[in-house]
Every structure is written in structure tokens, then in C-alpha cells.
Protein backbone atom coordinates (compact mmCIF):
# COMPACT_ATOMS: atom_id res chain seq x y z
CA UNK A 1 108.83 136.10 73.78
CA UNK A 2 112.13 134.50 74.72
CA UNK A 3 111.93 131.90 71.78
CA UNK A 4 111.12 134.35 69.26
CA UNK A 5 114.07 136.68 70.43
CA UNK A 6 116.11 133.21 69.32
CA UNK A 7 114.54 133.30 65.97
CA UNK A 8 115.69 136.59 65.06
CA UNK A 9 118.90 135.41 63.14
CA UNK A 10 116.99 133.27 60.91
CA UNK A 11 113.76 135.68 60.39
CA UNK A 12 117.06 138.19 59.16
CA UNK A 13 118.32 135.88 57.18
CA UNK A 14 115.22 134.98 55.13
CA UNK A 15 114.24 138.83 55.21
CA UNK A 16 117.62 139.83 53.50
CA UNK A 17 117.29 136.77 51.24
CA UNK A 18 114.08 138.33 49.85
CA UNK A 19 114.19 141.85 49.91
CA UNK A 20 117.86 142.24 48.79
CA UNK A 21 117.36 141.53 45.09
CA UNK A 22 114.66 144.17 45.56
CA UNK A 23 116.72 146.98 45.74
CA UNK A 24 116.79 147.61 41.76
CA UNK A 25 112.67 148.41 42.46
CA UNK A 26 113.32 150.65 45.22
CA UNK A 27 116.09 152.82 43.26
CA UNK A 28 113.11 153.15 40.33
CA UNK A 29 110.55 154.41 42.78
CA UNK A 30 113.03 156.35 44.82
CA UNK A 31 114.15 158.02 40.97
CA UNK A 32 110.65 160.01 41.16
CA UNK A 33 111.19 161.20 44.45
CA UNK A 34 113.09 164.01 46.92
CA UNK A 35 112.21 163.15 50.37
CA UNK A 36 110.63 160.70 52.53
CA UNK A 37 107.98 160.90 54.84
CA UNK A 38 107.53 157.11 57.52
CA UNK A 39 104.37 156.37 58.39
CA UNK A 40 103.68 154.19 61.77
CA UNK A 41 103.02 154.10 65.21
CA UNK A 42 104.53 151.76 68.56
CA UNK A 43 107.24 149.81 67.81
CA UNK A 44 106.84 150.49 63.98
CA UNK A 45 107.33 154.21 64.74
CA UNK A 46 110.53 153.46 66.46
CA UNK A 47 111.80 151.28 63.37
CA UNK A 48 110.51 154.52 61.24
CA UNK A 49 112.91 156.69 63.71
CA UNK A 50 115.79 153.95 62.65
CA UNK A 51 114.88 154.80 58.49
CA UNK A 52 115.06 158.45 59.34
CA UNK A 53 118.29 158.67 60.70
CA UNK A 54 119.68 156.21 58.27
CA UNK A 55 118.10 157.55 55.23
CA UNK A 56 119.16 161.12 56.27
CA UNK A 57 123.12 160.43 57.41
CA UNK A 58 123.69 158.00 54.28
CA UNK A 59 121.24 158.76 51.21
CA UNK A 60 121.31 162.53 51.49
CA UNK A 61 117.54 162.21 51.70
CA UNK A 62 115.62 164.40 53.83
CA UNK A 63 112.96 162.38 55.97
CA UNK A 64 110.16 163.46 58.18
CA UNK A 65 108.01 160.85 60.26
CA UNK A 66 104.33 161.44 59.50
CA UNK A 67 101.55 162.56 62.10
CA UNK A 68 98.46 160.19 60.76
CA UNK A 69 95.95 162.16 62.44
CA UNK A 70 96.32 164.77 59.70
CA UNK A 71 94.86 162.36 57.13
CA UNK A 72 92.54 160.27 59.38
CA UNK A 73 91.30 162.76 62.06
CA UNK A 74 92.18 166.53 60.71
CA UNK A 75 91.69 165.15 56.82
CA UNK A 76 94.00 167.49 55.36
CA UNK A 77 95.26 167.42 51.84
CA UNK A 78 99.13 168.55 51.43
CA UNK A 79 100.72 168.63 48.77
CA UNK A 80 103.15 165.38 48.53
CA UNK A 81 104.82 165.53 45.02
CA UNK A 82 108.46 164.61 44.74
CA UNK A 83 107.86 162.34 48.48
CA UNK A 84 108.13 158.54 48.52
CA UNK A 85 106.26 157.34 51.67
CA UNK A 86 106.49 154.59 53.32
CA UNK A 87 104.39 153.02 56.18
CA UNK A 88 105.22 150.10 58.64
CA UNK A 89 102.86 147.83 60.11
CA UNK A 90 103.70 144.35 61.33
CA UNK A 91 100.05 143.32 61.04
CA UNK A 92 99.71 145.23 57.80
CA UNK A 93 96.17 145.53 59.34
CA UNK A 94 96.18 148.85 61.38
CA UNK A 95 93.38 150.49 59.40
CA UNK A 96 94.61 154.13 60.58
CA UNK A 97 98.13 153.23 58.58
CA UNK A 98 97.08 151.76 55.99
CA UNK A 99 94.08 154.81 55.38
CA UNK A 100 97.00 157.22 56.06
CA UNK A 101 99.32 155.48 53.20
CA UNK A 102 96.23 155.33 50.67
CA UNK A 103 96.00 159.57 51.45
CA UNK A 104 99.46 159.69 50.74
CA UNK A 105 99.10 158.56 47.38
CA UNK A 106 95.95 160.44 46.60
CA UNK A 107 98.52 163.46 47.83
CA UNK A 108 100.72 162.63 44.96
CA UNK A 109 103.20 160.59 46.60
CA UNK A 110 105.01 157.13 45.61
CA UNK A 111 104.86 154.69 48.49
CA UNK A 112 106.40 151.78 49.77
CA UNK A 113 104.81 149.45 52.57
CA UNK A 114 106.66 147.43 55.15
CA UNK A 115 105.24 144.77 57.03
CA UNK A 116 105.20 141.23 58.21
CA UNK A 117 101.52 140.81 56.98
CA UNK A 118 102.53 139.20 53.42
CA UNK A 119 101.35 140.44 50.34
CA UNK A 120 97.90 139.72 50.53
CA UNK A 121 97.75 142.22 53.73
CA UNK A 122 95.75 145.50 52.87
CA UNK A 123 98.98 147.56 53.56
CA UNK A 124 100.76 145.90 51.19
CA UNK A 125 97.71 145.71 48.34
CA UNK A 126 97.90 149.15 48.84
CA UNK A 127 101.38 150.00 48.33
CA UNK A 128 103.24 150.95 45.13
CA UNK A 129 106.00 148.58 46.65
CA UNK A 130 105.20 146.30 49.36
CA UNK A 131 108.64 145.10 51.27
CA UNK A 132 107.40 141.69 53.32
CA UNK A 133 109.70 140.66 55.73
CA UNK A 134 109.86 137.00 56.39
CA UNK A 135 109.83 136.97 60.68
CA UNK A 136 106.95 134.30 60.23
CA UNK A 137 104.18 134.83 62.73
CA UNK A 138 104.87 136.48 66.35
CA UNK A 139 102.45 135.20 69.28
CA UNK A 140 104.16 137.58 72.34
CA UNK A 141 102.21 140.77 72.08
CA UNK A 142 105.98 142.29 72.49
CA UNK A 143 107.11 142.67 69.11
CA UNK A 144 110.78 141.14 68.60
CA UNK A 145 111.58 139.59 65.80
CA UNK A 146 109.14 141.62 63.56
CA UNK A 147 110.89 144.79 65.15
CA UNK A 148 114.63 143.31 63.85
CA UNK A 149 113.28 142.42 60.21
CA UNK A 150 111.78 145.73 59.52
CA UNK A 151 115.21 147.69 60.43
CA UNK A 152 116.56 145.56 57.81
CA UNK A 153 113.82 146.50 55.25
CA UNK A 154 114.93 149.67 55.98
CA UNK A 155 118.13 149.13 55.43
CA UNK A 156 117.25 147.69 52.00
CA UNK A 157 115.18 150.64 51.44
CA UNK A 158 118.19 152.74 52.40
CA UNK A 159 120.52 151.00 50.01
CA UNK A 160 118.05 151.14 47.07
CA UNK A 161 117.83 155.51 47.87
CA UNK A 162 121.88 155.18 47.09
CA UNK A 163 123.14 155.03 50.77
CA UNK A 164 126.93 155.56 51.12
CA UNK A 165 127.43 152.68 53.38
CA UNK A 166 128.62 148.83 52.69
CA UNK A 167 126.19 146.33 51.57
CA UNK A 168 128.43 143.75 53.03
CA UNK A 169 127.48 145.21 56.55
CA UNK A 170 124.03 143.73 56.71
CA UNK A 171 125.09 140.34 55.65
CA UNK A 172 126.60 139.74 59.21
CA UNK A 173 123.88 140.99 61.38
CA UNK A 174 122.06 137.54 61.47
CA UNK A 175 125.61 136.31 62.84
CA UNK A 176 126.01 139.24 65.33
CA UNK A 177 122.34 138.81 66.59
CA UNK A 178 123.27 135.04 67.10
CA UNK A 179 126.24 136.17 69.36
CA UNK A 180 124.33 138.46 71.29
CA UNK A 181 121.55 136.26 72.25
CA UNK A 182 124.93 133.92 73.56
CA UNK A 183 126.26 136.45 74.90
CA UNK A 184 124.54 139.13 76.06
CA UNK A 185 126.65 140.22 78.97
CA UNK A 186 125.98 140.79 82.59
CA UNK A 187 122.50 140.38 82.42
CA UNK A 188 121.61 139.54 85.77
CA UNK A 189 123.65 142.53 87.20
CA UNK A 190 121.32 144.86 85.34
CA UNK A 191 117.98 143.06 85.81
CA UNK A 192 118.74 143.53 89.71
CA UNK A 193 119.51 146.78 89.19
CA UNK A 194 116.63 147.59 88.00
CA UNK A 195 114.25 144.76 89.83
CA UNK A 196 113.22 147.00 92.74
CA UNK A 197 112.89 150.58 90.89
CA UNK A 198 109.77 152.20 89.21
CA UNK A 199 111.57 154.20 86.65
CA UNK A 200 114.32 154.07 84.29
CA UNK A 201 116.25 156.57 81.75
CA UNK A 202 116.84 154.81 78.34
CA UNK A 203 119.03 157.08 76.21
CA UNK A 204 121.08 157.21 73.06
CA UNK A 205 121.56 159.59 69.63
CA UNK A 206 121.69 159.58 66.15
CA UNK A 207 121.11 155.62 64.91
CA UNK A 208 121.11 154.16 68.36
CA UNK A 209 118.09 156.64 69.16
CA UNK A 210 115.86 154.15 67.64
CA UNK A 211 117.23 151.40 70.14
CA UNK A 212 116.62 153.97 73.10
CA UNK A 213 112.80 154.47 72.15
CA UNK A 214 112.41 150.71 71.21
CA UNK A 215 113.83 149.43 74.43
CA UNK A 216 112.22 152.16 76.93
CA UNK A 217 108.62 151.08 74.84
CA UNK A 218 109.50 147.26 76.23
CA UNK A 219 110.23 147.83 79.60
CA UNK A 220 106.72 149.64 79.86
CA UNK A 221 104.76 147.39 78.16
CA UNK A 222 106.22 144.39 79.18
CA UNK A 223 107.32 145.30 82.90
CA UNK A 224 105.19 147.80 83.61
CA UNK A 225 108.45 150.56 84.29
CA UNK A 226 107.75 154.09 83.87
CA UNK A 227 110.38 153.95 80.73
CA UNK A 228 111.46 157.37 79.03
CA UNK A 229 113.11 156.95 75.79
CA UNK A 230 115.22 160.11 74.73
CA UNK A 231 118.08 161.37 72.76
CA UNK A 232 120.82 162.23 75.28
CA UNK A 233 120.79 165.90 73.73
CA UNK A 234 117.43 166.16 74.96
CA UNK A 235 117.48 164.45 78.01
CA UNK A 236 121.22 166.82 78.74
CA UNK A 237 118.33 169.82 78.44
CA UNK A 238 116.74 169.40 81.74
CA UNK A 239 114.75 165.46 81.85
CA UNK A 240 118.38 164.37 83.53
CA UNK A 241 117.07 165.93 86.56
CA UNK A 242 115.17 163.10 86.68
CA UNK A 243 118.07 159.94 87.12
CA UNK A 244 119.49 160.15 90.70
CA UNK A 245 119.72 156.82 92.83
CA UNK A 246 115.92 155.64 92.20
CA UNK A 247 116.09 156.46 89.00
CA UNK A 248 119.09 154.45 86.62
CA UNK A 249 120.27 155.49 83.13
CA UNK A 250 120.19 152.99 80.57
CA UNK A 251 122.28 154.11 77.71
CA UNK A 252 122.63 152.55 74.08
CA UNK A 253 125.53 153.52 71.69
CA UNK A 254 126.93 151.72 68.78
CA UNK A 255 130.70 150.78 69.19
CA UNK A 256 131.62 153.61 66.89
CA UNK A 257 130.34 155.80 65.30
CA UNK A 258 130.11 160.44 66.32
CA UNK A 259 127.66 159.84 69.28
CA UNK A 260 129.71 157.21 71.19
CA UNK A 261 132.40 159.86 72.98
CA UNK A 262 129.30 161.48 74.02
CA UNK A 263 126.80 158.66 75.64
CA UNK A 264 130.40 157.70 77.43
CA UNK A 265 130.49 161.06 78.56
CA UNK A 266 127.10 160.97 79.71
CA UNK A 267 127.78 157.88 81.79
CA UNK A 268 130.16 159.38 83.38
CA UNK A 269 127.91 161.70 84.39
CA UNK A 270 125.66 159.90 85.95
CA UNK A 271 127.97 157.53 87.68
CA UNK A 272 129.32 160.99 89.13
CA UNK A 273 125.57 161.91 90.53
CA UNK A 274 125.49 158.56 92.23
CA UNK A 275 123.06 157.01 89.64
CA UNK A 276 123.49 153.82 87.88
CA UNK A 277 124.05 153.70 84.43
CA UNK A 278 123.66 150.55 82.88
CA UNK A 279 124.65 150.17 79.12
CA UNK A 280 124.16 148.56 76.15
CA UNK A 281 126.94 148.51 73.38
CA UNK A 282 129.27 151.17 73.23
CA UNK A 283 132.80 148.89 73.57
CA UNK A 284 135.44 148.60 76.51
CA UNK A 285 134.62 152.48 76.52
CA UNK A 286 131.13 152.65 77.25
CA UNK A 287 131.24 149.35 79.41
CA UNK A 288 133.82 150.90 81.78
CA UNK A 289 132.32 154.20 82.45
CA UNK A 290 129.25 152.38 83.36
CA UNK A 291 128.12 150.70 86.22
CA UNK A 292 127.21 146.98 84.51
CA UNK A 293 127.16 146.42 80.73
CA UNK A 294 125.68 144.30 78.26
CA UNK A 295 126.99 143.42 75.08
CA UNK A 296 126.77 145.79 71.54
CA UNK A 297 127.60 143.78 68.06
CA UNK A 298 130.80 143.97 66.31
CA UNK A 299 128.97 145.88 63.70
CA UNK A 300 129.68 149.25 61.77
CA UNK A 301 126.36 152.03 63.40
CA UNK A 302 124.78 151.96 60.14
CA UNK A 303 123.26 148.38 61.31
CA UNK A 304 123.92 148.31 64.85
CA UNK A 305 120.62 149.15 65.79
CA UNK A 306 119.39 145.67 64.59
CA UNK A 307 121.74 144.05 67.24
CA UNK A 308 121.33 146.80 69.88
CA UNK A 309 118.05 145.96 70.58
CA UNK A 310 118.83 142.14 71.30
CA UNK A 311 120.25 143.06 74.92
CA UNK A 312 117.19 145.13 75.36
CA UNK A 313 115.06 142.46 74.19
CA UNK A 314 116.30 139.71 76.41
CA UNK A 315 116.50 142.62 79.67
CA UNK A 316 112.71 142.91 79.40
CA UNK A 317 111.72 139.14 79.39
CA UNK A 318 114.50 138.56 81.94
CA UNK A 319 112.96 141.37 83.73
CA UNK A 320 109.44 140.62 83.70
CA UNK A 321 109.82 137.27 84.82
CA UNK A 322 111.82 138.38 87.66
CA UNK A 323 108.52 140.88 88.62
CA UNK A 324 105.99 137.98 88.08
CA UNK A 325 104.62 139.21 84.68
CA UNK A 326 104.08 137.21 81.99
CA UNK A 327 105.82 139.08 79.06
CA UNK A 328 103.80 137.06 76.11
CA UNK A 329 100.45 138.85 77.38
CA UNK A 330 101.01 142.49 79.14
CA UNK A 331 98.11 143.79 80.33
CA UNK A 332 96.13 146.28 78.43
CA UNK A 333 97.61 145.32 75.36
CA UNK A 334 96.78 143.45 71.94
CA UNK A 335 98.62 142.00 68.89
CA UNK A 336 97.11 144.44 66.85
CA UNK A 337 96.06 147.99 67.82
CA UNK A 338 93.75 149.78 66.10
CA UNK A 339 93.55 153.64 66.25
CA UNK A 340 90.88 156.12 64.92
């Protein structure tokens, strides 16, 4: 796991390098459509959360992540005109996304297929547009670097829907990743922190809520932490009861952006309680209301998430180790999951 969170700047790299002069395909197929609807479960479902958000705040698209038990288990048909859907699968080989894209298209909609499975992979043979990222082939059951390459397929996808945001951006997240995996601030501090507890908050909004969900998904499969992932408007609706000494915050934020003023606020918060709230990103503001902080990027929120998650990333292997678990093999889990 820990040498494949290294390779992350140069599985970006390649990934931009071949889906960027893509975009021109994606702005035809996105032509026919209104709306999206993501398509994807684990860690793909959290990248899917990343499109929504990003689709929805910059393309003026509105995007709805799919349940796949309507196609596979319920077999509905719906109606799907006028929807470009798109479905992420590292493998490419989860049968229950790639049966749920192929019922998408028999619904009438265009579709796009994300994954690190090449295009040879059955997702992506039975896509209208298959984006393959290039993250080259992942042996930790934790996904990392195949996590990092499909937010920037997204992004691509985002930019080829007309997003209002500049393209320049994701050229320096392969940089900022670099930094971060450097640098990812006080590490240790928060691995003891949370070394001796069974639970953990892991909370951000808007873009970063994708980070929050990704990172909580790690800790439990990797450390074995009962991990809840939530937007800090829900968790401000009653789970906070839940983060009191045993139980730390972890909060994500971009380092701008309209949800920072608010995770600071919540870290506040929970500093206030007695809690610990350890972040991730968020600037000198976020570090200082919190009680240790590791490193954001210097990147605009449209693309933070792809260097949010680094921190989180390196937390979990750091973490794991510290616990006596190997984090290339949790238990109870395999490289590909297959759901009826």
C-alpha cells in the first residue's frame, strides 16, 4: 500500500496525459444529454460522490448516484432519456456494475465507463465511452492510486460537460500529491491519537465530502476502526453526539473554498467538548482550531479532493502498522468484490 500511495503522481500524470485530449468526445456525448446519473459501489462510489458535487457546482448539471439494485435485484425499467451515465469500477469486472450500466443503456441513456481495467475490460466494451485511467495494476486490496486517477477522470468528464473551473488546475495535482506524500504533516501526532480508540468521526462538505467517505472507508477496512464518514451538516443534526473524548473528529476541508469557515467552526466545536479533532487540509485556519493537523494541497477545491485523500491514505497504512495489521491484505476483503 505505502509504495503505491508513492506512485500516485505518476499514475496522474499518465491518466491526464490520456484522457485530456478526450474531452472533445465527452462534450459530443454530454451534447445528447441533461443529467447524470454515477454508477458504483466502495471506493468507486465515493469517487462517484466527488463527480456529483463537481459536476453539479461547475457544469450546471444535475447528478444523482444510482442504486444498482433497481436494475440487478428489483429489475425495473425507468425511463433514462436525456441522462448520460457513467459507472466506475477499478476492476472493470464487478458484474453487478457493469449489468447495471448495460440497463442503463437499454433505458435510453448515453454512458461513459471509468475504470482502471483497460479497454478490453467488460465495463469498458460496454460503454459508449470508456475513460481508462493509467494507475497500472494495484496489489493492496486498499485502493489508492486507482482511487486518485478516477477523481481525475472525473474531472475530465467534468471539463468535457463545460465546467466553469480552470483546466490549468489539474495540471498541478501530480505536483501537489508529490508534496504531500513529503510532507504530510504531523503524522505521528494523529496516528497516536487515534492508536488506542475504537471509533473515529471523519467529516467534511461539499467537494471534500468525497475525501470524508473515502478516508472513514480506509480506516475500517484497513484498521479495523468503527469509521463514520459524514457531511458535517449531517453529522451537526444529532451523530455529533457521538465524538466526546473516546471518540475524535477527523475533519477534511479544502483550503478555500464556502465549506471551510464552517469545518473550522466545527473544530472548534469539538475542541470545546473536550474531543480531539484532528484535520486534514483546511490552511493555518483549520490547522489551528484543531488539535494536530496534516497537510491539504495548495490547490483551488475543485481538485483538492485528489490531494486530500493523500494524508488519509498514508494515516491508514501508518495506522495499521502501528495496530499490527497488515494493510495490503485486510481481512474479509478481496481485490474485486462481486455483488448480486
Amino acid at each position: 500500500m505505502r509504495s503505491e500511495i508513492a506512485e500516485q503522481p505518476e499514475a496522474l500524470r499518465a491518466t491526464l496525459d490520456s484522457l485530456l485530449p478526450r474531452i472533445d468526445e465527452v462534450r459530443a456525448l454530454g451534447e445528447r444529454t441533461r443529467q447524470l446519473l454515477f454508477i458504483a459501489r466502495g471506493t468507486s462510489d465515493n469517487a462517484a460522490v466527488y463527480g456529483r458535487y463537481l459536476v453539479e457546482a461547475h457544469a450546471g448539471r444535475l447528478s444523482s448516484l444510482a442504486a444498482p439494485s433497481i436494475a440487478t435485484t428489483y429489475r425495473r425499467k425507468l425511463d433514462l432519456g436525456g441522462v448520460l451515465a457513467v459507472a466506475i469500477s477499478q476492476s472493470g469486472r464487478t458484474e453487478e456494475i457493469v449489468e447495471t450500466l448495460a440497463w442503463a443503456k437499454d433505458c435510453g441513456a448515453a454512458t461513459v465507463g471509468v475504470t482502471n481495467g483497460g479497454p478490453d475490460s467488460p465495463l469498458a466494451q460496454a460503454a459508449d465511452l470508456a475513460l481508462c485511467t493509467v494507475a497500472g495494476t494495484e496489489e493492496a486490496v486498499p485502493a489508492t492510486k486507482t482511487y486518485t486517477t478516477q477523481l481525475a477522470a472525473l474531472a475530465v468528464l467534468a471539463l468535457g460537460l463545460g465546467a466553469d473551473v480552470d483546466r490549468s488546475d489539474l495540471l498541478r495535482v501530480p505536483e501537489a500529491v508529490e508534496k504531500l506524500i513529503a510532507e504530510p504533516g504531523d503524522l505521528e501526532a494523529v496516528v497516536a491519537g487515534l492508536a488506542d480508540r475504537h471509533g473515529v468521526v471523519v467529516s467534511g462538505r461539499g467537494l471534500a465530502f468525497s475525501t470524508a467517505l473515502e478516508t472513514a472507508l480506509k480506516l475500517k477496512e484497513a484498521c479495523y476502526l468503527h469509521a463514520m464518514g459524514l457531511s458535517y451538516a449531517d453529522l451537526l443534526h444529532g451523530p455529533i453526539a457521538v465524538v466526546d473524548r473516546d471518540t475524535p473528529a477527523l475533519l477534511v476541508a479544502a483550503e478555500d473554498g464556502p465549506t471551510l469557515q464552517g469545518t473550522v467552526a466545527l473544530a472548534e466545536r469539538v475542541v470545546s467538548a473536550g474531543a480531539a479533532a484532528y484535520t486534514i487540509g483546511g490552511g493555518r485556519a483549520l490547522a489551528a482550531a484543531g488539535t494536530a493537523a496534516l497537510n491539504g494541497p495548495d490547490l483551488p477545491e475543485w481538485v483538492a479532493p485528489m490531494g486530500l485523500v493523500i494524508p488519509g491514505q498514508l494515516l491508514t497504512e501508518a495506522l495499521a502498522r502501528r495496530l499490527g495489521i497488515d494493510p495490503d491484505a485486510p481481512r474479509g476483503l478481496n481485490k474485486v468484490t462481486q455483488t448480486d
